[in-house]
C-alpha atoms as a PDB file:
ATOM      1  CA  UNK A   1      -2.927  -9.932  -9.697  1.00  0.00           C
ATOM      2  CA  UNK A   2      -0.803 -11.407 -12.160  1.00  0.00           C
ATOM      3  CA  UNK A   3       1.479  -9.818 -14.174  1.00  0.00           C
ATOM      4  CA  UNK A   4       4.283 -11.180 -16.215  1.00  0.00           C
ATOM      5  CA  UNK A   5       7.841  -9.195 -15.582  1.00  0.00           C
ATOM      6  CA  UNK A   6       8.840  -7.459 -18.932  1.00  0.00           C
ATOM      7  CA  UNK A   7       5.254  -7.392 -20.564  1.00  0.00           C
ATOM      8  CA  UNK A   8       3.682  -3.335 -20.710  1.00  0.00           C
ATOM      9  CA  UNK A   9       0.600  -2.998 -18.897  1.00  0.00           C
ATOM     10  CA  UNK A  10      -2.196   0.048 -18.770  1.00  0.00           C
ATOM     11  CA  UNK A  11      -2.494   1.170 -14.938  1.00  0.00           C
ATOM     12  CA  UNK A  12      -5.713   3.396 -14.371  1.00  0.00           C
ATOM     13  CA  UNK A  13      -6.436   5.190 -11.285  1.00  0.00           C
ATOM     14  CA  UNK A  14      -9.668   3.382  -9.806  1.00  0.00           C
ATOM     15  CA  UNK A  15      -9.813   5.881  -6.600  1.00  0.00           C
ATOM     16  CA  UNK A  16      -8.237   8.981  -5.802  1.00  0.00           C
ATOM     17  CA  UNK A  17      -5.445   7.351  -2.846  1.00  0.00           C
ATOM     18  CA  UNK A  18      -5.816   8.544   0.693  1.00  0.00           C
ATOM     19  CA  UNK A  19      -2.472   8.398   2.634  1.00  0.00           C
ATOM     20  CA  UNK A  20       0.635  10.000   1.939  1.00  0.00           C
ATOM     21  CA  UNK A  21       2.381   6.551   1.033  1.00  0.00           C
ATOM     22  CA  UNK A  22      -0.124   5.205  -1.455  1.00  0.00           C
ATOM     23  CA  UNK A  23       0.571   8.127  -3.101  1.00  0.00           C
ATOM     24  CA  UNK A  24       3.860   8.387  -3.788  1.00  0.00           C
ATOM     25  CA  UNK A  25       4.178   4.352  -4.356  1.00  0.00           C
ATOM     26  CA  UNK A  26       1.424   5.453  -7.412  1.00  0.00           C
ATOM     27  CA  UNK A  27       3.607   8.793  -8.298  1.00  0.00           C
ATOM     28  CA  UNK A  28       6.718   6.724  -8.289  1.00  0.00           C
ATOM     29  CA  UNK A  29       5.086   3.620 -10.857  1.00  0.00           C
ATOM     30  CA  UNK A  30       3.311   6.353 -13.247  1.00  0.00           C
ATOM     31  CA  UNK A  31       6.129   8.352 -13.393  1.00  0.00           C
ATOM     32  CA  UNK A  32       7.812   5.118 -15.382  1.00  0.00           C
ATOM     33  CA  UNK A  33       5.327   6.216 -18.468  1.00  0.00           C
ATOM     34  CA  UNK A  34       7.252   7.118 -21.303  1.00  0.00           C
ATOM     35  CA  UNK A  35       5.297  10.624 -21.744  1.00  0.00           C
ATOM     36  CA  UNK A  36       5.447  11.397 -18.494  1.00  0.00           C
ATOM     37  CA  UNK A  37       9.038  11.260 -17.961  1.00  0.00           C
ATOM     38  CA  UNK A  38       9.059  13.086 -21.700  1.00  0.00           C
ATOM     39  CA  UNK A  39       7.130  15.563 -19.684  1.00  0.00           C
ATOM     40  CA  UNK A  40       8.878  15.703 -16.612  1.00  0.00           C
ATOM     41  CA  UNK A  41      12.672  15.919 -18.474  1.00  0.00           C
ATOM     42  CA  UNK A  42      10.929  19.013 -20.629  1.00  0.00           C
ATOM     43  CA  UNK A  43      10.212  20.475 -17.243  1.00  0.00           C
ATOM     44  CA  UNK A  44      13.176  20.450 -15.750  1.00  0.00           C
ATOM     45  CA  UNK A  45      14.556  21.864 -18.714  1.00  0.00           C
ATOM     46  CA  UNK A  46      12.433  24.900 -19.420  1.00  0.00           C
ATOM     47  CA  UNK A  47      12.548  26.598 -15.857  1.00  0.00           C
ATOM     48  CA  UNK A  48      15.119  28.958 -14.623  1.00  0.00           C
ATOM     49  CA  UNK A  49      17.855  27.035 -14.273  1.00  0.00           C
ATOM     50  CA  UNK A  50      19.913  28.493 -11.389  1.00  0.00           C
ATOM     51  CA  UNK A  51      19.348  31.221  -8.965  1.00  0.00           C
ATOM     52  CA  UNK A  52      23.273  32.604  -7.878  1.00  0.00           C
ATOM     53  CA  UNK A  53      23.905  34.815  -5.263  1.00  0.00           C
ATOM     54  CA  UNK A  54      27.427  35.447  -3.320  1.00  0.00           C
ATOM     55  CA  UNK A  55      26.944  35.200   0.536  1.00  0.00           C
ATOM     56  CA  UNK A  56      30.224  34.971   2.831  1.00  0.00           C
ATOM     57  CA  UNK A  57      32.455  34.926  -0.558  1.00  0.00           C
ATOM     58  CA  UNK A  58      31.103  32.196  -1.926  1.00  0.00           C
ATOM     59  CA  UNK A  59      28.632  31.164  -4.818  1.00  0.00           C
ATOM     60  CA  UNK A  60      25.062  29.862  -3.569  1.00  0.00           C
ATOM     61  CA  UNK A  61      22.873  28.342  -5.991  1.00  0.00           C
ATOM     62  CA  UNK A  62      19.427  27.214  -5.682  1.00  0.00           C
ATOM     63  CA  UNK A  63      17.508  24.900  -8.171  1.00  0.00           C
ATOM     64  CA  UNK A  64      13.822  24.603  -8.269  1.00  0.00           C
ATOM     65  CA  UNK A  65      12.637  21.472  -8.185  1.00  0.00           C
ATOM     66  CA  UNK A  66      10.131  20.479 -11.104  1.00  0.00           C
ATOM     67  CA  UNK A  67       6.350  18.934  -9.616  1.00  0.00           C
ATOM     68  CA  UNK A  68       5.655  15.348 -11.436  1.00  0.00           C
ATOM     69  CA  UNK A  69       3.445  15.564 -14.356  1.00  0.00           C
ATOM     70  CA  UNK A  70       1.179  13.316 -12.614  1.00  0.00           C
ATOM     71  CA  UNK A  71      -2.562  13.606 -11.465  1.00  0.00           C
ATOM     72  CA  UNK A  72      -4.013  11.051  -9.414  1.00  0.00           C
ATOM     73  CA  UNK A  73      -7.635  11.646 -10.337  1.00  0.00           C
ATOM     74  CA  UNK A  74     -10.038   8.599 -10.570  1.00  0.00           C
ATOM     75  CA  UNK A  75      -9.798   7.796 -14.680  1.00  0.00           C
ATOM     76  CA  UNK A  76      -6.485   8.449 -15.623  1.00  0.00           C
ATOM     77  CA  UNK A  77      -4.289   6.186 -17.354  1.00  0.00           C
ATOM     78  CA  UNK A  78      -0.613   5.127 -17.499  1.00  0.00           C
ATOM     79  CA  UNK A  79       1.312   2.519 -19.244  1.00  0.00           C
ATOM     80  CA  UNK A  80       4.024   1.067 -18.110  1.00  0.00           C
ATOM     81  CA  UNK A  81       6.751  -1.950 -18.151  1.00  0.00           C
ATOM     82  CA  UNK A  82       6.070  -4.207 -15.905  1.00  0.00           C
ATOM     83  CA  UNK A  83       9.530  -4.739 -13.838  1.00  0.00           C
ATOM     84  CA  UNK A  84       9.507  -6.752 -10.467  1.00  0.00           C
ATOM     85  CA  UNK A  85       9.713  -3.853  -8.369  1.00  0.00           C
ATOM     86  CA  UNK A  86       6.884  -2.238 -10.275  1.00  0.00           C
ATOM     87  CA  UNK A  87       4.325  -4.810  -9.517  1.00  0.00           C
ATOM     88  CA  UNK A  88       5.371  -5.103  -6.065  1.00  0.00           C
ATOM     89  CA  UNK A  89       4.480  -1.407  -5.945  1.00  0.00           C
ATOM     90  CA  UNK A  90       1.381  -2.303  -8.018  1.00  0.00           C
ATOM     91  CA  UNK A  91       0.435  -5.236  -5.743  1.00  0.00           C
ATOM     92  CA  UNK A  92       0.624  -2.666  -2.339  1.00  0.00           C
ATOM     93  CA  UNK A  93      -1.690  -0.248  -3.872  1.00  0.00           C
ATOM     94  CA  UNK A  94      -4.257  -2.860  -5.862  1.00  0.00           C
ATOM     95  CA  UNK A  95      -7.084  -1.132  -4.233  1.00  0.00           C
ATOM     96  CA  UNK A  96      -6.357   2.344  -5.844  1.00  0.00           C
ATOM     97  CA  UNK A  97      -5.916   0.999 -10.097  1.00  0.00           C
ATOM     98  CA  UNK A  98      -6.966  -1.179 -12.031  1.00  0.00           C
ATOM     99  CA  UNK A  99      -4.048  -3.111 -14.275  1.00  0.00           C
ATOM    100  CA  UNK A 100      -4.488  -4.570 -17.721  1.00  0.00           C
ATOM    101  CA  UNK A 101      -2.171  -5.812 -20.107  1.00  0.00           C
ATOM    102  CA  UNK A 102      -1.987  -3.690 -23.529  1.00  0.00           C
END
């Protein structure tokens, strides 16, 4: 595979990954797409913000955490800049996608 650093390449999900790592190495590199992390901020902003309750005379507060707005589903497709650590990630999951430039 190679990729030049700084160019923006299409990554599409060849095969649905099987462990736990592969996984969240793809989660972490499609999360990089520009309308995912739209997505993903518009999350995080729409649910209920904080949950406050007094226990022992003090405030608690929990915050829900938001689910990436990412399927992993043979066909879908990302796009992405191509730093160095992203095609390292790229490079350890090569089996899963399938890279082109755009």
């Amino acid at each position: 595979m190679s990729i030049d650093p700084g160019s923006v390449i299409s990554v599409e999900i060849a095969a649905t990954p099987r462990s736990a790592a592969a996984r969240k190495t793809l989660i972490r590199v499609c999360r990089k797409d520009p309308q995912v992390a739209r997505k993903h901020r518009q999350q995080k902003r729409t649910r209920p913000s904080l949950q406050e309750w007094i226990r022992g005379g003090r405030f608690w507060h929990h915050r829900m955490k938001s689910k990436p707005a990412i399927k992993l589903d043979a066909g879908e497709r990302y796009t992405v800049n191509a730093t160095v650590d992203v095609i390292r990630d790229l490079q350890s999951v090569e089996r899963y996608v399938k890279v082109s430039p755009t």
